[in-house]
N, C-alpha and C. Protein backbone atom coordinates (compact mmCIF):
# COMPACT_ATOMS: atom_id res chain seq x y z
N UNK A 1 4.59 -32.66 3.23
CA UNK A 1 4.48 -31.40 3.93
C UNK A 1 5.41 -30.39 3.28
N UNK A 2 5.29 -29.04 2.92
CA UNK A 2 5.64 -28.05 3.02
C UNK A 2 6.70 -27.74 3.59
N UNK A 3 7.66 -27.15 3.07
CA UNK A 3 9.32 -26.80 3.61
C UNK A 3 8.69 -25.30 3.79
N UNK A 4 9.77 -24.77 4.63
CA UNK A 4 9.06 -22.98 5.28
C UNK A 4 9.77 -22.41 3.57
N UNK A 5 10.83 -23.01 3.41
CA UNK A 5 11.05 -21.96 1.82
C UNK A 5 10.03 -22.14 0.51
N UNK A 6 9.30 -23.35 0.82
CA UNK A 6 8.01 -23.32 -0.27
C UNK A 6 7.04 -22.54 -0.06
N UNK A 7 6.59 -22.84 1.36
CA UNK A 7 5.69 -21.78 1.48
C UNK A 7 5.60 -20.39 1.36
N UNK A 8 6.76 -19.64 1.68
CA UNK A 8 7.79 -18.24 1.68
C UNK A 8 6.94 -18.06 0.07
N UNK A 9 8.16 -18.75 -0.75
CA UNK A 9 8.13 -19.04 -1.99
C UNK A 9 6.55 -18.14 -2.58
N UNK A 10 5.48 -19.01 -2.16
CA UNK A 10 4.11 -19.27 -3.06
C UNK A 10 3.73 -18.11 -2.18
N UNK A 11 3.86 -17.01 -0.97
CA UNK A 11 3.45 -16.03 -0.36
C UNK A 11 3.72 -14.82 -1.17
N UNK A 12 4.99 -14.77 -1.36
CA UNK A 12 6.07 -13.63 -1.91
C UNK A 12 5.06 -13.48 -3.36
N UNK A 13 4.86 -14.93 -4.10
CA UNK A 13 4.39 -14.67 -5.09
C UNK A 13 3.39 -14.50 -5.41
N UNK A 14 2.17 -14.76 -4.53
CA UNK A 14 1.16 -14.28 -4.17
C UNK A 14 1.00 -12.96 -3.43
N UNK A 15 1.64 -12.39 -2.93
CA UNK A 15 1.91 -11.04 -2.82
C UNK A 15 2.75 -10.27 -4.07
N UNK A 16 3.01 -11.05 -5.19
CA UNK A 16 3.82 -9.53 -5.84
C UNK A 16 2.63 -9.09 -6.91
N UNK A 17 1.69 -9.62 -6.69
CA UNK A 17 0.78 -8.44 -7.56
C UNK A 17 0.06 -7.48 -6.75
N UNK A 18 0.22 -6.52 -7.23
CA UNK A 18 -0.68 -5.22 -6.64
C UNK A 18 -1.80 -5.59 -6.05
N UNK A 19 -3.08 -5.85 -7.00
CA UNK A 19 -4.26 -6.10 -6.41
C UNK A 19 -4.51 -7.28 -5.40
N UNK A 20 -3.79 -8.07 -5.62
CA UNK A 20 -4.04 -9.26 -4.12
C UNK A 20 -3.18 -8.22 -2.65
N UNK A 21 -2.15 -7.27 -3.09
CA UNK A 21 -1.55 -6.77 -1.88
C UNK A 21 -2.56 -5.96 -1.25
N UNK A 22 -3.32 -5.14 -2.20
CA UNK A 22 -4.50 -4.64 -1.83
C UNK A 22 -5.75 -5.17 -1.26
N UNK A 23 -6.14 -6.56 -1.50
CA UNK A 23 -6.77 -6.71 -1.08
C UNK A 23 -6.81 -7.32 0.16
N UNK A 24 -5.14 -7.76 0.57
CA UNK A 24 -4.42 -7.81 1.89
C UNK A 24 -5.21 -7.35 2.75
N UNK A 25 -4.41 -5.79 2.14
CA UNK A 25 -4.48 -4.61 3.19
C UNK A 25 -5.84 -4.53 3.29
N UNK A 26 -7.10 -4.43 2.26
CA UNK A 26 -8.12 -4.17 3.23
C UNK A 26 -8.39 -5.60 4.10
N UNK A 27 -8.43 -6.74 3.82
CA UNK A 27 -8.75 -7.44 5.07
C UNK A 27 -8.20 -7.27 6.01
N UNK A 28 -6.80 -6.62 6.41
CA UNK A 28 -5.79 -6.03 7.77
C UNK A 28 -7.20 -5.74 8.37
N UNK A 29 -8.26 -4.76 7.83
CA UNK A 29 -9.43 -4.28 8.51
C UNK A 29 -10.25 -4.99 9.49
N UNK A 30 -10.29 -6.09 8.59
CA UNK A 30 -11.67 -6.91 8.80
C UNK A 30 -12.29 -8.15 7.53
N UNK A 31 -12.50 -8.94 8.32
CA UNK A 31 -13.53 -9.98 7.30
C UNK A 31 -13.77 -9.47 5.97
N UNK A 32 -14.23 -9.92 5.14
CA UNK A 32 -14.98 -9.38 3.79
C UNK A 32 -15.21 -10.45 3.15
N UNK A 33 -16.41 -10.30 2.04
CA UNK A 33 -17.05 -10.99 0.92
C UNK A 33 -15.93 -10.93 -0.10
N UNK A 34 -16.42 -12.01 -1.03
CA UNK A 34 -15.76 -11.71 -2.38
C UNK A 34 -16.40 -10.64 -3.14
N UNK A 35 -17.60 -10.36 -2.84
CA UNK A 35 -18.61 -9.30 -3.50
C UNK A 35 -17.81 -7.72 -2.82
N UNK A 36 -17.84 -7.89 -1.81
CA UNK A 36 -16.41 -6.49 -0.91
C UNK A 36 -15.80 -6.05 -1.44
N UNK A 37 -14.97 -7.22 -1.54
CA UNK A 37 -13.30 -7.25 -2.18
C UNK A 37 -13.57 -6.71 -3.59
N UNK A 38 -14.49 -7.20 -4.32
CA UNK A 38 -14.90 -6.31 -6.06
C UNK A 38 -14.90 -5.34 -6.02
N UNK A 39 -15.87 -4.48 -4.89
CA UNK A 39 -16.22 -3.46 -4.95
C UNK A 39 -15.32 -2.04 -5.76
N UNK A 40 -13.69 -2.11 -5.50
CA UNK A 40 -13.40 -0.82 -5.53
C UNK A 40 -12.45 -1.24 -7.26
N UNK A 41 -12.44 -2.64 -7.79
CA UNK A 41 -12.21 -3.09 -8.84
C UNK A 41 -12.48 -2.99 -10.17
N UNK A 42 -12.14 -2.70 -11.20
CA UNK A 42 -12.77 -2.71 -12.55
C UNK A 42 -12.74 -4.38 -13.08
N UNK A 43 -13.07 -5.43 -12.42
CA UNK A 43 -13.15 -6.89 -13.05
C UNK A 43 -13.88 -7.69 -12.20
N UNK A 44 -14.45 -8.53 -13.17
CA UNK A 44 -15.71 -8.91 -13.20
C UNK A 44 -15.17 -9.82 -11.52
N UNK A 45 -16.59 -10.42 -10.48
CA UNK A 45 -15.81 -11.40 -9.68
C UNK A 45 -15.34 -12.23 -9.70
N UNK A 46 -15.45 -13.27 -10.88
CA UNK A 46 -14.85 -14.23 -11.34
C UNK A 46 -13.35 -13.97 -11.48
N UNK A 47 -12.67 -12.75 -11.75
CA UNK A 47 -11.28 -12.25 -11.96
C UNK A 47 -11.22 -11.77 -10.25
N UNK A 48 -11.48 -11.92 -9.52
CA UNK A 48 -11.36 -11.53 -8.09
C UNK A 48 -11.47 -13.20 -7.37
N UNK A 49 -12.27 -14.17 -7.67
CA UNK A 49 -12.01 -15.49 -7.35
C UNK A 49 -10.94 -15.91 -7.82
N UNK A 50 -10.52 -15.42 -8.98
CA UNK A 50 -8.65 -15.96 -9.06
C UNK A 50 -8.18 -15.51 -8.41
N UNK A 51 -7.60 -14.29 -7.85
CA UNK A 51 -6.88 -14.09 -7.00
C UNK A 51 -7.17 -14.41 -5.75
N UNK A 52 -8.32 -14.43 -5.13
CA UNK A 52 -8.61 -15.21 -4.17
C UNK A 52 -8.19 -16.56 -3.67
N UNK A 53 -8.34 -17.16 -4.94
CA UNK A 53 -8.05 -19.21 -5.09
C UNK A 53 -6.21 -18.77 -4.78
N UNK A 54 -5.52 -17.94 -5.08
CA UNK A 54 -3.66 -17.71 -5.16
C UNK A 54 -4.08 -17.33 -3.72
N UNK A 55 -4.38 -16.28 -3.24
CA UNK A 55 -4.14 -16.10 -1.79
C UNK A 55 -4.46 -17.58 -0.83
N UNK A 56 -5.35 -18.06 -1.45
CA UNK A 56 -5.81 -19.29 -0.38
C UNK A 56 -5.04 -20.11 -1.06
N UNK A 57 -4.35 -20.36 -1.84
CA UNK A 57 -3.16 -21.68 -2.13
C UNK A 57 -2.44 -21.08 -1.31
N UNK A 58 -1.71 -20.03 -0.61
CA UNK A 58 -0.35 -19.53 -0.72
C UNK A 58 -0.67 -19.40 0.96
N UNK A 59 -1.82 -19.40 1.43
CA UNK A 59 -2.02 -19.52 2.71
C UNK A 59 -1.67 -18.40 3.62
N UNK A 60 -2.23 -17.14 2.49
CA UNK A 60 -2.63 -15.84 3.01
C UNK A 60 -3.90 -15.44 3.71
N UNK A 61 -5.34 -16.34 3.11
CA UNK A 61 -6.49 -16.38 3.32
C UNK A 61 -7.07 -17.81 3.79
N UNK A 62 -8.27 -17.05 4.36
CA UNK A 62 -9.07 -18.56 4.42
C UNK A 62 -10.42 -18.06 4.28
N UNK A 63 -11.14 -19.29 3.64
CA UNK A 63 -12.46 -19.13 3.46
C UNK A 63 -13.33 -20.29 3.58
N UNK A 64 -14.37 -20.29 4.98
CA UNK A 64 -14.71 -21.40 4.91
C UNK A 64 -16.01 -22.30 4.19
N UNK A 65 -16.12 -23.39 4.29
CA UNK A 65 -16.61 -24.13 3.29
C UNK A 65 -18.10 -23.40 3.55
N UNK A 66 -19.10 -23.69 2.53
CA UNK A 66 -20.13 -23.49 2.94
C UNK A 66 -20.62 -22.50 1.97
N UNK A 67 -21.85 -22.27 1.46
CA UNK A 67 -22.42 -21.63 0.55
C UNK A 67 -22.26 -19.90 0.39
N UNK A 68 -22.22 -19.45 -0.66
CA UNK A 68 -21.58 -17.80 -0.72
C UNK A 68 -23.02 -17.40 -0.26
N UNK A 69 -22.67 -16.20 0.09
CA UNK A 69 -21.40 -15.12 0.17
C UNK A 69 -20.67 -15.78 1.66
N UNK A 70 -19.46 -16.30 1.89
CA UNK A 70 -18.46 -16.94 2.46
C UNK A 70 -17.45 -15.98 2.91
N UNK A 71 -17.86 -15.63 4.52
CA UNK A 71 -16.38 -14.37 4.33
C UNK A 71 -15.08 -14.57 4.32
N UNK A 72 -13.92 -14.29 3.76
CA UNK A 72 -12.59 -13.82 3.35
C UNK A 72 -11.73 -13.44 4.88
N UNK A 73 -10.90 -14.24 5.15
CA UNK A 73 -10.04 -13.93 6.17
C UNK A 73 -8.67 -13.85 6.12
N UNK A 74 -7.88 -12.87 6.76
CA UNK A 74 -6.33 -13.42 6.77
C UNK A 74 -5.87 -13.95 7.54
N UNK A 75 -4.89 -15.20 7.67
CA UNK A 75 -4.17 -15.98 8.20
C UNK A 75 -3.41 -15.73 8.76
N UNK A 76 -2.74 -15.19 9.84
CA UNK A 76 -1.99 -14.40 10.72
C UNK A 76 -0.72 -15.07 10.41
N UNK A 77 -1.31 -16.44 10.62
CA UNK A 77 0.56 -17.63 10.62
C UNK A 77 1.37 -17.33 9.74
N UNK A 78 0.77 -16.99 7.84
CA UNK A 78 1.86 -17.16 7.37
C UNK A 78 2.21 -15.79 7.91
N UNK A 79 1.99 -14.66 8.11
CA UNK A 79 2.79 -13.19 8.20
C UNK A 79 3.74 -13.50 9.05
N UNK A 80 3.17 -14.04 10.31
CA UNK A 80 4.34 -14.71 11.22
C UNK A 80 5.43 -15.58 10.94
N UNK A 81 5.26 -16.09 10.06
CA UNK A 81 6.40 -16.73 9.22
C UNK A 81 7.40 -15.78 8.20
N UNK A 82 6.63 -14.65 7.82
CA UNK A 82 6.92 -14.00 7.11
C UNK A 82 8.11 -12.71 8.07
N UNK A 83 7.74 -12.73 8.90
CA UNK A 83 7.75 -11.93 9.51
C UNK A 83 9.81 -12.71 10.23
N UNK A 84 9.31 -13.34 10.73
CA UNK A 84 10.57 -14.06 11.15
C UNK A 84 11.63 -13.96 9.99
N UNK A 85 11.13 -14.45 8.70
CA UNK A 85 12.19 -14.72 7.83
C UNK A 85 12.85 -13.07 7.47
N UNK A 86 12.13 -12.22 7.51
CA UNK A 86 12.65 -10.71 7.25
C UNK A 86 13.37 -10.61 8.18
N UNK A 87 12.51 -10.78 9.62
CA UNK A 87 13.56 -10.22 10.66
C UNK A 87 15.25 -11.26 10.66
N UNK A 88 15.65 -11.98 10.18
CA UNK A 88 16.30 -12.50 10.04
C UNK A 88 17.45 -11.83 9.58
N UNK A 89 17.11 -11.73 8.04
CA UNK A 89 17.83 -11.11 7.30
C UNK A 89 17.99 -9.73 7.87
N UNK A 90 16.80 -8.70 8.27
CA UNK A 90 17.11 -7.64 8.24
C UNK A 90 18.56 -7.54 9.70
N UNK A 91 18.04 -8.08 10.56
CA UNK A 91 19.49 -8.56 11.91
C UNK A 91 21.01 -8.49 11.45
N UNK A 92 21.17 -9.44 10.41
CA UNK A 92 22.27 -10.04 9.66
C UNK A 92 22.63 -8.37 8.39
N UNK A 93 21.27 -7.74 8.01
CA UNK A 93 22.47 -6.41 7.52
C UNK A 93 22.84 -5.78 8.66
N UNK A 94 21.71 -5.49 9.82
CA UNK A 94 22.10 -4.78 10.56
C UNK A 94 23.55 -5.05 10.99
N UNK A 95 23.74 -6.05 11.21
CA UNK A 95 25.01 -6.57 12.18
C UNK A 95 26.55 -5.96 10.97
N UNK A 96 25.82 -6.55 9.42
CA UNK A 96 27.10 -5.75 8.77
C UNK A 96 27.38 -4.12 9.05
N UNK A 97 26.08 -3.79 8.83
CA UNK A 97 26.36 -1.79 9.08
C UNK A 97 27.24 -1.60 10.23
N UNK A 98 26.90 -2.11 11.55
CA UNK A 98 27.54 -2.12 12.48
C UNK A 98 29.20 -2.37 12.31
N UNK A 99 29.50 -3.44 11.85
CA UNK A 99 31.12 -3.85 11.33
C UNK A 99 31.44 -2.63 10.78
N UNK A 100 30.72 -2.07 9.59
CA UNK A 100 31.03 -1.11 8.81
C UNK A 100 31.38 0.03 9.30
N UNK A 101 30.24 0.34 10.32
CA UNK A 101 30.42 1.73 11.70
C UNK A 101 31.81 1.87 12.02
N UNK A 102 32.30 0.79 12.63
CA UNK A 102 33.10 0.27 13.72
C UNK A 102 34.64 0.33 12.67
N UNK A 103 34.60 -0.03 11.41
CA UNK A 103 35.85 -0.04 10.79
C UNK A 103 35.50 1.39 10.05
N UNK A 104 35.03 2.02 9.80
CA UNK A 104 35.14 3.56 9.44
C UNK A 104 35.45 4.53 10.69
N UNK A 105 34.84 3.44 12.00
CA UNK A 105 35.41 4.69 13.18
C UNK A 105 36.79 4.65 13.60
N UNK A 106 37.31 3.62 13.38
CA UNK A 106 38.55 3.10 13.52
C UNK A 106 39.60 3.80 12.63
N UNK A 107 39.11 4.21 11.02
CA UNK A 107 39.56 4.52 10.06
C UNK A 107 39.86 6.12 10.40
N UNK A 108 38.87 6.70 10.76
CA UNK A 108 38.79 8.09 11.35
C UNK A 108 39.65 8.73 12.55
N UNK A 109 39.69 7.10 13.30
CA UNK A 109 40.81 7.56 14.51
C UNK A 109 42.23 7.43 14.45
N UNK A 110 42.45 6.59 13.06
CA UNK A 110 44.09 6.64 12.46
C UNK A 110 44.69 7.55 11.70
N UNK A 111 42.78 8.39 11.47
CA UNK A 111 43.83 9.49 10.26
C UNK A 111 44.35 10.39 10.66
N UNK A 112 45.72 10.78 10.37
CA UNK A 112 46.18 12.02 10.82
C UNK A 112 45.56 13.18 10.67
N UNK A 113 46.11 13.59 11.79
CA UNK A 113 45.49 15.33 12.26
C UNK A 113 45.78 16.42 10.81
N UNK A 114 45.24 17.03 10.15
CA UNK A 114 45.67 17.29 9.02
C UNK A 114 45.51 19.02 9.35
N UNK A 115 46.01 19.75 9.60
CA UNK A 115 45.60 21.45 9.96
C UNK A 115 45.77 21.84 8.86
N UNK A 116 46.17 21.32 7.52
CA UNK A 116 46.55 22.37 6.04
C UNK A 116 47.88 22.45 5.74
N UNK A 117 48.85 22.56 6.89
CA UNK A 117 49.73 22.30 6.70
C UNK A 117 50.74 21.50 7.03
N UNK A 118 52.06 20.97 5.85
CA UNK A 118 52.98 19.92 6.17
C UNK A 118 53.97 20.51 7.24
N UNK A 119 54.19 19.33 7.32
CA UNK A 119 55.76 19.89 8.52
C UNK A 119 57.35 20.05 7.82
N UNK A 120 57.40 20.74 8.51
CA UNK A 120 58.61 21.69 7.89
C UNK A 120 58.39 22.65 6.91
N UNK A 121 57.03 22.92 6.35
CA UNK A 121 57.00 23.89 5.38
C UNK A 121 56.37 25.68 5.88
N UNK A 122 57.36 26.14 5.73
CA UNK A 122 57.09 27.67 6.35
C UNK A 122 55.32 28.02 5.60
N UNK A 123 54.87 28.85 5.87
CA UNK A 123 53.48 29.73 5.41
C UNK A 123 53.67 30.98 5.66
């Protein structure tokens, strides 16, 4: 079985090319063909079944068995997985900014009152 950082892993990298992110986003829409998904492409479908076969290793898509045209779906789980592991991290900067807030406000309330001028010096 699958560790959540393998799977992460084979998502991230199946998402860092452009055209599979695109073709994400249009299934966000709705269902689609592999013949669909060509449509707005300059490569042949056979270069659209590769990226297809990476989204469905990486367990972005699913497509079920059964003779084409076979529609193209996204997998909600991994985003939800995806989704957790960001919110994670993003919590953990938040929580630093906050420290950071908190010791710059602190920093601000020690600094002396500064009007321009020193003490004891006439103007």
């Amino acid at each position: 079985m699958a560790t959540t950082a393998d799977v992460l892993s084979r998502v991230f990298a199946a998402l860092a090319d452009p055209t599979r992110r695109d073709m994400v986003a249009r299934l966000s829409a709705g269902d689609a063909t592999a013949s669909q998904l060509a449509e707005p492409y300059q490569m042949s479908l056979q270069a659209v079944y590769k990226h297809l076969k990476v989204l469905e290793e990486a367990g972005v898509v699913t497509r079920p068995p059964g003779p084409q045209p076979r529609p193209v779906r996204l997998d909600a789980e991994v985003f939800d997985l995806m989704d957790k592991w960001i919110e994670r991290y993003r919590r953990q900067a938040e929580e630093r900014y906050r420290r950071l807030d908190a010791v710059l406000a602190r920093m601000d309330d020690e600094k002396p009152n500064d009007t321009g001028q020193q003490e004891g010096s006439a103007a």
